[in-house]
C-alpha atoms as a PDB file:
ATOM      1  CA  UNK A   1     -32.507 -15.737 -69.880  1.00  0.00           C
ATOM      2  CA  UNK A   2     -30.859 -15.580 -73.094  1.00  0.00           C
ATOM      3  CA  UNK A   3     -31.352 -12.811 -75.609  1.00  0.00           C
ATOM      4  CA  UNK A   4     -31.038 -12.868 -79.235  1.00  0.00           C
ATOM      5  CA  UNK A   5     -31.886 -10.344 -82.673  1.00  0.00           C
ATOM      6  CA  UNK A   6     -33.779 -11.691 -85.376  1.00  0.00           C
ATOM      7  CA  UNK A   7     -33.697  -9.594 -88.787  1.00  0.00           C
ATOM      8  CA  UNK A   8     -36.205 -10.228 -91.558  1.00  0.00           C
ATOM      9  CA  UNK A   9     -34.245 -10.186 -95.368  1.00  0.00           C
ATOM     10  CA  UNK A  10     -37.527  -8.007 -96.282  1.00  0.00           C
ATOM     11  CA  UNK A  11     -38.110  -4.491 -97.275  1.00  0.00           C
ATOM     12  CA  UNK A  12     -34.016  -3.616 -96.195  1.00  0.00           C
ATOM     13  CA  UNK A  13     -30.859  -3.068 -97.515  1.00  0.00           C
ATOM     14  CA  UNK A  14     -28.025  -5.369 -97.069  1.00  0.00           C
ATOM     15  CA  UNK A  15     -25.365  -3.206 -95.923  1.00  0.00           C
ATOM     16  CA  UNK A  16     -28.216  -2.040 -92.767  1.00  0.00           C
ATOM     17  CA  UNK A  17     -28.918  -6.068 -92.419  1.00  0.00           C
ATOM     18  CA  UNK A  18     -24.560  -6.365 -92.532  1.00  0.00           C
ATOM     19  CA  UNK A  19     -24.150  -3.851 -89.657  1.00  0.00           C
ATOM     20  CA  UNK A  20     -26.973  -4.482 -87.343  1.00  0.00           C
ATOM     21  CA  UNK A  21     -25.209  -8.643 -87.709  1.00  0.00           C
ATOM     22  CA  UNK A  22     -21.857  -7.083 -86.721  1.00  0.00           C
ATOM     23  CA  UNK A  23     -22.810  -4.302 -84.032  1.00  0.00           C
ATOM     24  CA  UNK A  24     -24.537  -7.678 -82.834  1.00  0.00           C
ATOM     25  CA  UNK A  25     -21.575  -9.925 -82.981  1.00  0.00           C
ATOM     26  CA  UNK A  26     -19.605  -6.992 -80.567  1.00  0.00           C
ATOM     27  CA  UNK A  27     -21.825  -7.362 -78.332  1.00  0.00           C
ATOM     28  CA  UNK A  28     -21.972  -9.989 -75.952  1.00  0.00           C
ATOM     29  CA  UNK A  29     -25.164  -9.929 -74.690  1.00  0.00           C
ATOM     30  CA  UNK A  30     -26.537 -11.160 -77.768  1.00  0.00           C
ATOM     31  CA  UNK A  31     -26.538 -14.684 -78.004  1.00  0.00           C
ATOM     32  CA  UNK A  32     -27.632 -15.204 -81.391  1.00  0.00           C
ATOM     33  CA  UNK A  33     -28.706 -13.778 -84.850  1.00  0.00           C
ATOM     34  CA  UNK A  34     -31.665 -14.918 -86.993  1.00  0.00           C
ATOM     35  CA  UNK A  35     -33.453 -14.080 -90.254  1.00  0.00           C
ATOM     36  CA  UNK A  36     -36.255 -16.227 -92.066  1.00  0.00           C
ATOM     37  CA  UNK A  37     -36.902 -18.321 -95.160  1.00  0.00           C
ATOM     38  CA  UNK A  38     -39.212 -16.725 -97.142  1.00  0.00           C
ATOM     39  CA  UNK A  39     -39.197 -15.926-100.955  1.00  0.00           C
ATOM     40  CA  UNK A  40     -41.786 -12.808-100.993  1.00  0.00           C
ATOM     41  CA  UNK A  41     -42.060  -9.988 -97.601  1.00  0.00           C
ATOM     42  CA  UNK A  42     -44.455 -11.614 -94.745  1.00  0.00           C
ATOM     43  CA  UNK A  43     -47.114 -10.198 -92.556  1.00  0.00           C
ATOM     44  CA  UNK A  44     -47.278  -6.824 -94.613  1.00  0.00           C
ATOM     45  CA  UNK A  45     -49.705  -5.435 -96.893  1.00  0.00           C
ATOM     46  CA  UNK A  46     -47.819  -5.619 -99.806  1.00  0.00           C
ATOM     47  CA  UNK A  47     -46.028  -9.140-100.489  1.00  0.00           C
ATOM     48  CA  UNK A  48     -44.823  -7.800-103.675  1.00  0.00           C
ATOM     49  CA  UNK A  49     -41.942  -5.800-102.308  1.00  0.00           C
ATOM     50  CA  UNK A  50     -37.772  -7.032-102.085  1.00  0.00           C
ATOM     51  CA  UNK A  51     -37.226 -10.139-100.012  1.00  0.00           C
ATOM     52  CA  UNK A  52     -33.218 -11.501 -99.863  1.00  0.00           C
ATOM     53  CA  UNK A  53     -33.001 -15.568 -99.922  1.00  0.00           C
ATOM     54  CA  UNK A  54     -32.257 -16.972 -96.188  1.00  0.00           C
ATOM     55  CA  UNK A  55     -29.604 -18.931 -96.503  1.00  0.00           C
ATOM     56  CA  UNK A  56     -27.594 -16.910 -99.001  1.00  0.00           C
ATOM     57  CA  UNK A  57     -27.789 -14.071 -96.734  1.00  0.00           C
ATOM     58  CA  UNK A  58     -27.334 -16.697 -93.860  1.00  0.00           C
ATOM     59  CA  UNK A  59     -24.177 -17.579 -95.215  1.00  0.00           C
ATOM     60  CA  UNK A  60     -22.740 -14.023 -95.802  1.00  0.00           C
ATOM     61  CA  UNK A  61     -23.796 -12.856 -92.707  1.00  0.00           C
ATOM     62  CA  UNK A  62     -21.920 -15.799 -90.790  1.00  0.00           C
ATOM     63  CA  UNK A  63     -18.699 -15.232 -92.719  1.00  0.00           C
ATOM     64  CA  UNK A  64     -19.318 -11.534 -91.359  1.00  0.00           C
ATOM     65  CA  UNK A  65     -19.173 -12.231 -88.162  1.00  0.00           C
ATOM     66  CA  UNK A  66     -17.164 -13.939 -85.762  1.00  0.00           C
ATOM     67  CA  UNK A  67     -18.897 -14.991 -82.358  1.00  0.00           C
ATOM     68  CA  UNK A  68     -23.031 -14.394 -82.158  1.00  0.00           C
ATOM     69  CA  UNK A  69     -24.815 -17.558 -83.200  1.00  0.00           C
ATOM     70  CA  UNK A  70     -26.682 -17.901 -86.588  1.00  0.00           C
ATOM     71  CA  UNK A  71     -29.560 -19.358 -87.529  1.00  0.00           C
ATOM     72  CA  UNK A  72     -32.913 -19.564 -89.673  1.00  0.00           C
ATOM     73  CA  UNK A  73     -36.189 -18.940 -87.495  1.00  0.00           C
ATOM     74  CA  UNK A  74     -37.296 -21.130 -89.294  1.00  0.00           C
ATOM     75  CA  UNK A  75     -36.332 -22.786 -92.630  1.00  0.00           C
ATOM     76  CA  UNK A  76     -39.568 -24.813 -94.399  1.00  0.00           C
ATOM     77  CA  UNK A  77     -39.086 -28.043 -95.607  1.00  0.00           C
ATOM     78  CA  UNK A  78     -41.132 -27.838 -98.177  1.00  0.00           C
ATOM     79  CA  UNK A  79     -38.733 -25.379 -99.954  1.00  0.00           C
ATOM     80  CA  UNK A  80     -36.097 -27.900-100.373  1.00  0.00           C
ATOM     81  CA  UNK A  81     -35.198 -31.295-100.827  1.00  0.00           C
ATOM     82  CA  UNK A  82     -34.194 -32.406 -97.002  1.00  0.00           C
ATOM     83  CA  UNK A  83     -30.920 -34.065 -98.153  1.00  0.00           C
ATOM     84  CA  UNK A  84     -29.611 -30.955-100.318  1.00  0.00           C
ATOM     85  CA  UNK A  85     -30.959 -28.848 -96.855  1.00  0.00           C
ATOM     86  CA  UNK A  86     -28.569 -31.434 -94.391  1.00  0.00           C
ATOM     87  CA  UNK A  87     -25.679 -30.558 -97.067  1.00  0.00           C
ATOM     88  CA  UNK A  88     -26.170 -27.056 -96.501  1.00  0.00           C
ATOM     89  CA  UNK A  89     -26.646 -26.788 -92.796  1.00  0.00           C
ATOM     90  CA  UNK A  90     -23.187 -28.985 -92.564  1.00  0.00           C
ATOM     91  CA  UNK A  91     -21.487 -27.005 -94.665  1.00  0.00           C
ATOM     92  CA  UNK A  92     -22.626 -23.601 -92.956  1.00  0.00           C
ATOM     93  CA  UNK A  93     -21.988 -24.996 -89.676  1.00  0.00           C
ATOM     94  CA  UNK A  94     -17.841 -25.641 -90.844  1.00  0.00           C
ATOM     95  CA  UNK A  95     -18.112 -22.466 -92.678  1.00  0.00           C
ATOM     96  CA  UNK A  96     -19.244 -20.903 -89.328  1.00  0.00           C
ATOM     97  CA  UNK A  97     -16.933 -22.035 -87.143  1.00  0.00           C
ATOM     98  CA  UNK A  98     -19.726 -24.367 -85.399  1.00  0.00           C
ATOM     99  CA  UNK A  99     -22.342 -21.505 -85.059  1.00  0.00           C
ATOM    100  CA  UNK A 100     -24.583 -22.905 -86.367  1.00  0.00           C
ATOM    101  CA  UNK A 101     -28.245 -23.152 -85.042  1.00  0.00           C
ATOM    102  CA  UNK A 102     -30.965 -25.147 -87.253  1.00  0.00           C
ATOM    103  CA  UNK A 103     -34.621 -23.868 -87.706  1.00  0.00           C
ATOM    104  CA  UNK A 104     -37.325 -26.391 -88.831  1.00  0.00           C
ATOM    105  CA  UNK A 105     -40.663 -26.046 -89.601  1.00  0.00           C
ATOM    106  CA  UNK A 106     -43.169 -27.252 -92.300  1.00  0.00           C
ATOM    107  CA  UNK A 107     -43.979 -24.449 -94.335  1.00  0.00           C
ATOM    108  CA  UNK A 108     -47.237 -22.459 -94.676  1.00  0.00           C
ATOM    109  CA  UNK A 109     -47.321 -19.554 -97.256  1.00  0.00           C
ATOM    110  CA  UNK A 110     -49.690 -20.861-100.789  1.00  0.00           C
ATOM    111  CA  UNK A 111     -48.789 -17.478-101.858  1.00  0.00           C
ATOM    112  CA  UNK A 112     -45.045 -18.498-102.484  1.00  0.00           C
ATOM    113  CA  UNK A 113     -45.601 -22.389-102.976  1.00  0.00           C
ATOM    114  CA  UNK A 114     -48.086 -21.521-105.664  1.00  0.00           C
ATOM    115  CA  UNK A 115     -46.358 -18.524-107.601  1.00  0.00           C
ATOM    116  CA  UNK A 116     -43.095 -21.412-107.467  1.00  0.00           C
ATOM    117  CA  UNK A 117     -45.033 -24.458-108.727  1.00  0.00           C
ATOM    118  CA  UNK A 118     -44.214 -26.239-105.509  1.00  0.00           C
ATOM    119  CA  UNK A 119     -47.123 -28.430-103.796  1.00  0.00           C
ATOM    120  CA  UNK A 120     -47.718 -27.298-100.185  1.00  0.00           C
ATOM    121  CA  UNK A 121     -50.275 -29.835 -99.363  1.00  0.00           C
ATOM    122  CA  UNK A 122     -52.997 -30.202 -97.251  1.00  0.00           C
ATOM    123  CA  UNK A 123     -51.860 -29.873 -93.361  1.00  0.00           C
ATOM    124  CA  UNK A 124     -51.969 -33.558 -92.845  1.00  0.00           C
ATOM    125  CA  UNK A 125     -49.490 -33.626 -96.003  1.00  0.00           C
ATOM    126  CA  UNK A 126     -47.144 -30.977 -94.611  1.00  0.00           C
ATOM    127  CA  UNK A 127     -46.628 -32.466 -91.280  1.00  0.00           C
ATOM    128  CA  UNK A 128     -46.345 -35.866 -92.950  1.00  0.00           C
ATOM    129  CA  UNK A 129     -43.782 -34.454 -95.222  1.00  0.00           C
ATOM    130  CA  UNK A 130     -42.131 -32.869 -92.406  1.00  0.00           C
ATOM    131  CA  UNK A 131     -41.937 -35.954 -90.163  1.00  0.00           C
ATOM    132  CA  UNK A 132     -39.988 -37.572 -93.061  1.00  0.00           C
ATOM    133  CA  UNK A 133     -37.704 -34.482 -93.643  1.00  0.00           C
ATOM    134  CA  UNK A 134     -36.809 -34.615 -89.796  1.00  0.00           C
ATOM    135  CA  UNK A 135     -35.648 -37.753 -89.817  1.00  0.00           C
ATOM    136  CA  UNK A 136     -33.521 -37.281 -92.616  1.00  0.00           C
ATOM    137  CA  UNK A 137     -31.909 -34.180 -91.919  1.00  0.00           C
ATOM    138  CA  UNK A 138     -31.013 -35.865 -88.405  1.00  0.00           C
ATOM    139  CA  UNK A 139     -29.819 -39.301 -90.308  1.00  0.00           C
ATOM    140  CA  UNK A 140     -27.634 -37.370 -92.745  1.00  0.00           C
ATOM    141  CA  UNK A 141     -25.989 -34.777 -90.393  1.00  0.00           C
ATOM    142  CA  UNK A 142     -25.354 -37.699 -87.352  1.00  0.00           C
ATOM    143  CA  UNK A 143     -24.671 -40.760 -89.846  1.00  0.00           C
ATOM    144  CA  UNK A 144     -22.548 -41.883 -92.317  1.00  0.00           C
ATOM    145  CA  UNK A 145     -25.154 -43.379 -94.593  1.00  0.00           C
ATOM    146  CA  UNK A 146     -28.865 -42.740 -94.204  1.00  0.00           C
ATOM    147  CA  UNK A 147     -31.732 -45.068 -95.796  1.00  0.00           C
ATOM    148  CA  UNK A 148     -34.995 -43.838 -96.008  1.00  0.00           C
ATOM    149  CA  UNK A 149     -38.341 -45.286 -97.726  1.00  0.00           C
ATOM    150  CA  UNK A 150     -41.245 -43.016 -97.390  1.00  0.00           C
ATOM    151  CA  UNK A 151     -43.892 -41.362 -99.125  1.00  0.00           C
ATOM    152  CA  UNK A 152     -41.976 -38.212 -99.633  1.00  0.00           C
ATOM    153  CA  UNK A 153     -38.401 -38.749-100.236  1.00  0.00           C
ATOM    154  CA  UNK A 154     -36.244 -42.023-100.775  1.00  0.00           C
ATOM    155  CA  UNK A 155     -32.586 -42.524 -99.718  1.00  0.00           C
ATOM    156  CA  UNK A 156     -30.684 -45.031-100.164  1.00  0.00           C
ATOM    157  CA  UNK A 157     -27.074 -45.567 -98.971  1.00  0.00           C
ATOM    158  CA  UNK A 158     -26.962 -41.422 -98.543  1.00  0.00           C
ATOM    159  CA  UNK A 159     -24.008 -39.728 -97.303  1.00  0.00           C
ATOM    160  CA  UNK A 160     -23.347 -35.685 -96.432  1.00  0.00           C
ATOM    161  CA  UNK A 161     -19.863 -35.137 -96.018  1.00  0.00           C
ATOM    162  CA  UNK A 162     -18.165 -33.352 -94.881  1.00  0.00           C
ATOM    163  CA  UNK A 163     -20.083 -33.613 -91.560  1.00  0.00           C
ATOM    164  CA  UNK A 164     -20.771 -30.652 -89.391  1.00  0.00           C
ATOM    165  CA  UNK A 165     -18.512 -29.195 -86.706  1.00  0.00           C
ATOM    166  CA  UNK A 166     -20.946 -29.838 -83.836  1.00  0.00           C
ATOM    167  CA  UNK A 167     -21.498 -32.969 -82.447  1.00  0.00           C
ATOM    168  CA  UNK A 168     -23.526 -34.735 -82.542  1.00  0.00           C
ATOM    169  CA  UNK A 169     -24.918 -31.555 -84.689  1.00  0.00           C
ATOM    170  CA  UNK A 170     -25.738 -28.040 -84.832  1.00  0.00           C
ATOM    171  CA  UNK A 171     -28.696 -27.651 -82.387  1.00  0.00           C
ATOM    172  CA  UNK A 172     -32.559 -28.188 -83.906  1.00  0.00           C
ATOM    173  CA  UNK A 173     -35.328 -25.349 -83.323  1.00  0.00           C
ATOM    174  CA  UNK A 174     -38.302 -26.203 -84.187  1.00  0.00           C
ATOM    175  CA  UNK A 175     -41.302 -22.859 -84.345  1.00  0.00           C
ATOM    176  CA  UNK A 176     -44.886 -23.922 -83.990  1.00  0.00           C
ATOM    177  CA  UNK A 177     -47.647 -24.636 -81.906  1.00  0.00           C
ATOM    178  CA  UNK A 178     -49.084 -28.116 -82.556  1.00  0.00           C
ATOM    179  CA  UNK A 179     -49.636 -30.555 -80.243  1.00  0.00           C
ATOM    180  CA  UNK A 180     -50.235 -33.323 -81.830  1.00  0.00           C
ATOM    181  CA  UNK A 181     -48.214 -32.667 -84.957  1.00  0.00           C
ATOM    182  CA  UNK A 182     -45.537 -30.677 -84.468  1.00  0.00           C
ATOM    183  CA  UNK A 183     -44.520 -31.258 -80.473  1.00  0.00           C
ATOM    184  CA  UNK A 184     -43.826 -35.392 -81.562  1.00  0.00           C
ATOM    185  CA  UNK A 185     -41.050 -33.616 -83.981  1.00  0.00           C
ATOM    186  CA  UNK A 186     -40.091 -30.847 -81.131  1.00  0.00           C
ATOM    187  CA  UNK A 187     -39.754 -34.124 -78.264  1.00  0.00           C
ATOM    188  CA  UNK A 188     -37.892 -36.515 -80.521  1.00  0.00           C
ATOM    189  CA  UNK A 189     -35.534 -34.337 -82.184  1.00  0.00           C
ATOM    190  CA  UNK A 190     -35.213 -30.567 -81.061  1.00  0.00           C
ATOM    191  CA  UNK A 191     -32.952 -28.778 -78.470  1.00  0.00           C
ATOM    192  CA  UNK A 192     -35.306 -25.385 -78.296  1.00  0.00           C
ATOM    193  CA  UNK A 193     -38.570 -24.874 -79.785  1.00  0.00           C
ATOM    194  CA  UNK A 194     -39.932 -21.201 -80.431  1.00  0.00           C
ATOM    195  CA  UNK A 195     -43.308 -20.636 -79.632  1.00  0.00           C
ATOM    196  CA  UNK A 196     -45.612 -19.106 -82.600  1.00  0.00           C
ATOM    197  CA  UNK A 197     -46.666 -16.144 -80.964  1.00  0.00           C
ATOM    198  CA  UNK A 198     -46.351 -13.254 -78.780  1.00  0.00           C
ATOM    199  CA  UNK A 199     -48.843 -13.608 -75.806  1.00  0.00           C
ATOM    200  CA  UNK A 200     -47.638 -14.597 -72.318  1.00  0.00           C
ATOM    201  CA  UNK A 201     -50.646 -16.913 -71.443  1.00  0.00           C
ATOM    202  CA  UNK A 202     -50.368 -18.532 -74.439  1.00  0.00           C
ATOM    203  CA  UNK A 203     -46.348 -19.461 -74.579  1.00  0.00           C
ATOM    204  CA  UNK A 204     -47.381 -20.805 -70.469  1.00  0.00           C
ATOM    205  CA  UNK A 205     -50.156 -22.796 -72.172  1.00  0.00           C
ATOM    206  CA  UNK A 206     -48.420 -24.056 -74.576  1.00  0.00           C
ATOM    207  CA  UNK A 207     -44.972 -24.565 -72.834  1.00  0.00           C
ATOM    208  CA  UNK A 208     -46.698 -26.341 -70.242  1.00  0.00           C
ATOM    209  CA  UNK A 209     -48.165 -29.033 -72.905  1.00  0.00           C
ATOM    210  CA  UNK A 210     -44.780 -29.606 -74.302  1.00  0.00           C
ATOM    211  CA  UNK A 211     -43.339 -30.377 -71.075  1.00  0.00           C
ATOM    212  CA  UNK A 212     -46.285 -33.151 -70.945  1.00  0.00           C
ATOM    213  CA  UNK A 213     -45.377 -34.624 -74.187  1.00  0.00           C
ATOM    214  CA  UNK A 214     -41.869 -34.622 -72.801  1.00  0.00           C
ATOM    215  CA  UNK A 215     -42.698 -36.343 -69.984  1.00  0.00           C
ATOM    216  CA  UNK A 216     -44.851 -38.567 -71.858  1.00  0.00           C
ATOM    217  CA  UNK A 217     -42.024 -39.829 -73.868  1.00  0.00           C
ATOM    218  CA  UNK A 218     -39.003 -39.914 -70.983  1.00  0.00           C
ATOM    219  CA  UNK A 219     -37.498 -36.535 -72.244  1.00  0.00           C
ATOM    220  CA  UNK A 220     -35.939 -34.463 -69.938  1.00  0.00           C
ATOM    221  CA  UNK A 221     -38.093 -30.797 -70.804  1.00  0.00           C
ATOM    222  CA  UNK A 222     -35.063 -29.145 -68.794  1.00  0.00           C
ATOM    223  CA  UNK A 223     -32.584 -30.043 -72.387  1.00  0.00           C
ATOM    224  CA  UNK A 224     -35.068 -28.034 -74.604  1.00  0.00           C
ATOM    225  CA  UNK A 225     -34.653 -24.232 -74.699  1.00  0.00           C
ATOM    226  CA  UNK A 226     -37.763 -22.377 -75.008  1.00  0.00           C
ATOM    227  CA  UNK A 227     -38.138 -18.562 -77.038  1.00  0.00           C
ATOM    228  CA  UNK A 228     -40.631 -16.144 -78.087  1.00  0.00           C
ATOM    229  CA  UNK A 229     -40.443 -13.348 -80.200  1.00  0.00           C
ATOM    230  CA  UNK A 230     -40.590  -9.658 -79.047  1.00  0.00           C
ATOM    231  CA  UNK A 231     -41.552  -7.019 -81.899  1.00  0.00           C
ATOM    232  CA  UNK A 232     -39.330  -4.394 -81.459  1.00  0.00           C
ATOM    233  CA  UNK A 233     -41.211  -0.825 -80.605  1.00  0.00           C
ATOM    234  CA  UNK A 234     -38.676   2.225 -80.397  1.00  0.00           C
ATOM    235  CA  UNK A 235     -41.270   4.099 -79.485  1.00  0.00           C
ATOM    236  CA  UNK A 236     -42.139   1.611 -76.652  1.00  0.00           C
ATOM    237  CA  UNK A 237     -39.263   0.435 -74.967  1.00  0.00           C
ATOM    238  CA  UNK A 238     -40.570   0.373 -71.510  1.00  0.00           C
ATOM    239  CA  UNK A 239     -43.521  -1.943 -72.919  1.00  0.00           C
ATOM    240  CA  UNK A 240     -40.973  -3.742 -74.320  1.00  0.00           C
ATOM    241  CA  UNK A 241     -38.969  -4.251 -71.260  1.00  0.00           C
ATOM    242  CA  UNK A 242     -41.911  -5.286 -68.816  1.00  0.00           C
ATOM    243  CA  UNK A 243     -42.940  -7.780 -70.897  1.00  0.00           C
ATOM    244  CA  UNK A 244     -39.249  -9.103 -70.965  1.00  0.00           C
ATOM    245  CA  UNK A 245     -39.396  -9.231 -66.879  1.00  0.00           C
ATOM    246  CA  UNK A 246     -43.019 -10.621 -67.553  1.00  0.00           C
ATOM    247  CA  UNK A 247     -41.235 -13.903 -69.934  1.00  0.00           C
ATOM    248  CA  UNK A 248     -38.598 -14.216 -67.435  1.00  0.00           C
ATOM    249  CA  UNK A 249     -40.849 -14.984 -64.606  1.00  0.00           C
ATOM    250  CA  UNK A 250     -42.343 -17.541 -66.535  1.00  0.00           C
ATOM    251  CA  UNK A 251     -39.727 -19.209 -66.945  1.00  0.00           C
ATOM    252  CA  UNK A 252     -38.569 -18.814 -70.799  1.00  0.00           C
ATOM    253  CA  UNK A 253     -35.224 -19.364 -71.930  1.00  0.00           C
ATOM    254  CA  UNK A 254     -34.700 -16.664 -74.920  1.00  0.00           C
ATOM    255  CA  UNK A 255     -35.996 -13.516 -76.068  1.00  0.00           C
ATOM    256  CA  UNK A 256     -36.232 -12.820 -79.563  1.00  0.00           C
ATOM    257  CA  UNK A 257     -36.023  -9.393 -80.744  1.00  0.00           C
ATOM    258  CA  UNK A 258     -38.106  -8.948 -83.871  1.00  0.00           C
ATOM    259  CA  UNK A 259     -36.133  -5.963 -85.277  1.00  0.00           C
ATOM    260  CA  UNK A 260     -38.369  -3.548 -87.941  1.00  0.00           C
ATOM    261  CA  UNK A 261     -36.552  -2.119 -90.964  1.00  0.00           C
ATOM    262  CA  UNK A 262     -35.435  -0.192 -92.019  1.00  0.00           C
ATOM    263  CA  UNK A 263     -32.910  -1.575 -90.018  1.00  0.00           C
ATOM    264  CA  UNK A 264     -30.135   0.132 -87.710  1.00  0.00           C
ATOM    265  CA  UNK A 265     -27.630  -0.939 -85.104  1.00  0.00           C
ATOM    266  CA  UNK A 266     -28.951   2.063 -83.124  1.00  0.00           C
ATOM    267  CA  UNK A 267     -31.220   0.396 -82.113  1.00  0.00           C
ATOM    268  CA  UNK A 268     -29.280  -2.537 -80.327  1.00  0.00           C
ATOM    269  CA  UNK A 269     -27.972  -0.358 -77.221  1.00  0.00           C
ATOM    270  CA  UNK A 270     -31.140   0.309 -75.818  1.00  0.00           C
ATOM    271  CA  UNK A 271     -31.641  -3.713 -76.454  1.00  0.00           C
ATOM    272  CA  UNK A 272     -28.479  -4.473 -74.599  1.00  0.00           C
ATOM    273  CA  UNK A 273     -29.722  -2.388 -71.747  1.00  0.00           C
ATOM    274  CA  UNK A 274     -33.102  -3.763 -71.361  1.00  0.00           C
ATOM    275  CA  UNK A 275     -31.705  -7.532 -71.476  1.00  0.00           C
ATOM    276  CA  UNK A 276     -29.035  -6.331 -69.035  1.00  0.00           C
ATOM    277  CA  UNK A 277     -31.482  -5.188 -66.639  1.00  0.00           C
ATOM    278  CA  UNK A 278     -34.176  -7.827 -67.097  1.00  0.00           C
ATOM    279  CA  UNK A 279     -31.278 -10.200 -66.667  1.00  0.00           C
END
């Protein structure tokens, strides 16, 4: 099982966000680094508070490091235009050395789309919208020219180069939970696809279905990684670790450890030690 860090741009500092990335990158048991793409703090009380930009901090944090991974868990289409979104991932991905890893998903907070003017949509408009930007982002980082006619977005004779450094392209998460909306997206274009949540039974559940839909379609489950987040607890690490062994057993391919701020590299030895034990 793989491990990984994941560091939300909210209520920190950049220079504790700088050296938890680069205690991180020293350590090889981490196989990746993440933060998320949201405008205003998440899942707190008060939404008012700081919140750093993902992919500027993305960026900076890659150029920062030299070996872990990087990525977005995840970046929402509905933020930007998917063609100016494929420039960006190819450039980060050359900028990176090829460490690129790409996070999709289609969006959800009406606190930021409405404070920004930008129209979230009904669900059925989201995942519509996000069907299209899939396509895209796949056309333009795997194709010279990409053409698209839709009801979102219109391409025509669309090129994003320079391309990226990995071929056939920096490897596609996509986060969330739906079966009939978002596991189509997850089957046809993803290499690993995080489960939106934290329970065991559930990620089974849920793993279990995408596998189906896999099957369904002639995909090969075995080529798409699967990961959870773990909220980090300090004060609970043995919780922390069963519930590692717990994942394991089940079969998952990558923890996620949902670092709190303020944040600390202290906190990544006892990390390093749990995943080396769990294994």
């Amino acid at each position: 099982m793989q491990y990984a860090i994941k560091t939300a741009p909210q209520y920190t500092e950049w220079n504790d966000m700088l050296a938890v990335w680069q205690a991180a990158d020293d350590m090889p048991v981490f196989h990746s680094a993440w933060n998320f793409d949201h405008f205003y703090p998440i899942n707190v009380p008060d939404t008012t508070g700081p919140c750093m930009e993902c992919w500027v901090t993305l960026t900076a944090l890659a150029q920062a490091t030299k070996r872990i991974r990087v990525g977005a868990m995840v970046s929402g289409v509905v933020y930007r235009h998917p063609a100016i979104l494929a420039n960006m991932i190819a450039s980060l991905d050359i900028i990176s050395d090829g460490r690129l890893e790409i996070g999709l998903g289609a969006g959800w907070s009406e606190e930021e789309c409405a404070a920004y003017g930008i129209e979230l949509g009904t669900l059925k408009q989201r995942f519509d919208r996000f069907d299209e930007a899939c396509a895209i982002i796949h056309g333009l980082l795997t194709q010279v020219t990409t053409n698209h006619a839709g009801q979102y977005f219109n391409l025509t004779d669309a090129r994003n180069n320079p391309p990226p450094r990995q071929k056939p392209h920096p490897p596609i998460c996509i986060g969330g939970n739906g079966e009939k909306r978002t596991f189509p997206n997850v089957v046809k274009w993803a290499q690993h696809w995080n489960y939106a949540g934290f329970d065991l039974d559930g990620f089974v559940a849920k793993r279990n279905a995408l596998h189906d839909a896999c099957r369904a379609q002639g995909r090969n489950p075995d080529e798409i990684l699967t990961s959870i987040h773990q909220p980090v607890d300090a004060e609970n690490l043995p919780a922390l670790e069963e519930s590692c062994a717990q994942f394991k057993e089940a079969g998952l391919g990558m923890i996620v450890f949902y670092l709190p701020p303020p944040h600390s590299p202290a906190i990544l030895e006892p990390l390093a030690k749990i995943a080396e034990k769990v294994g």
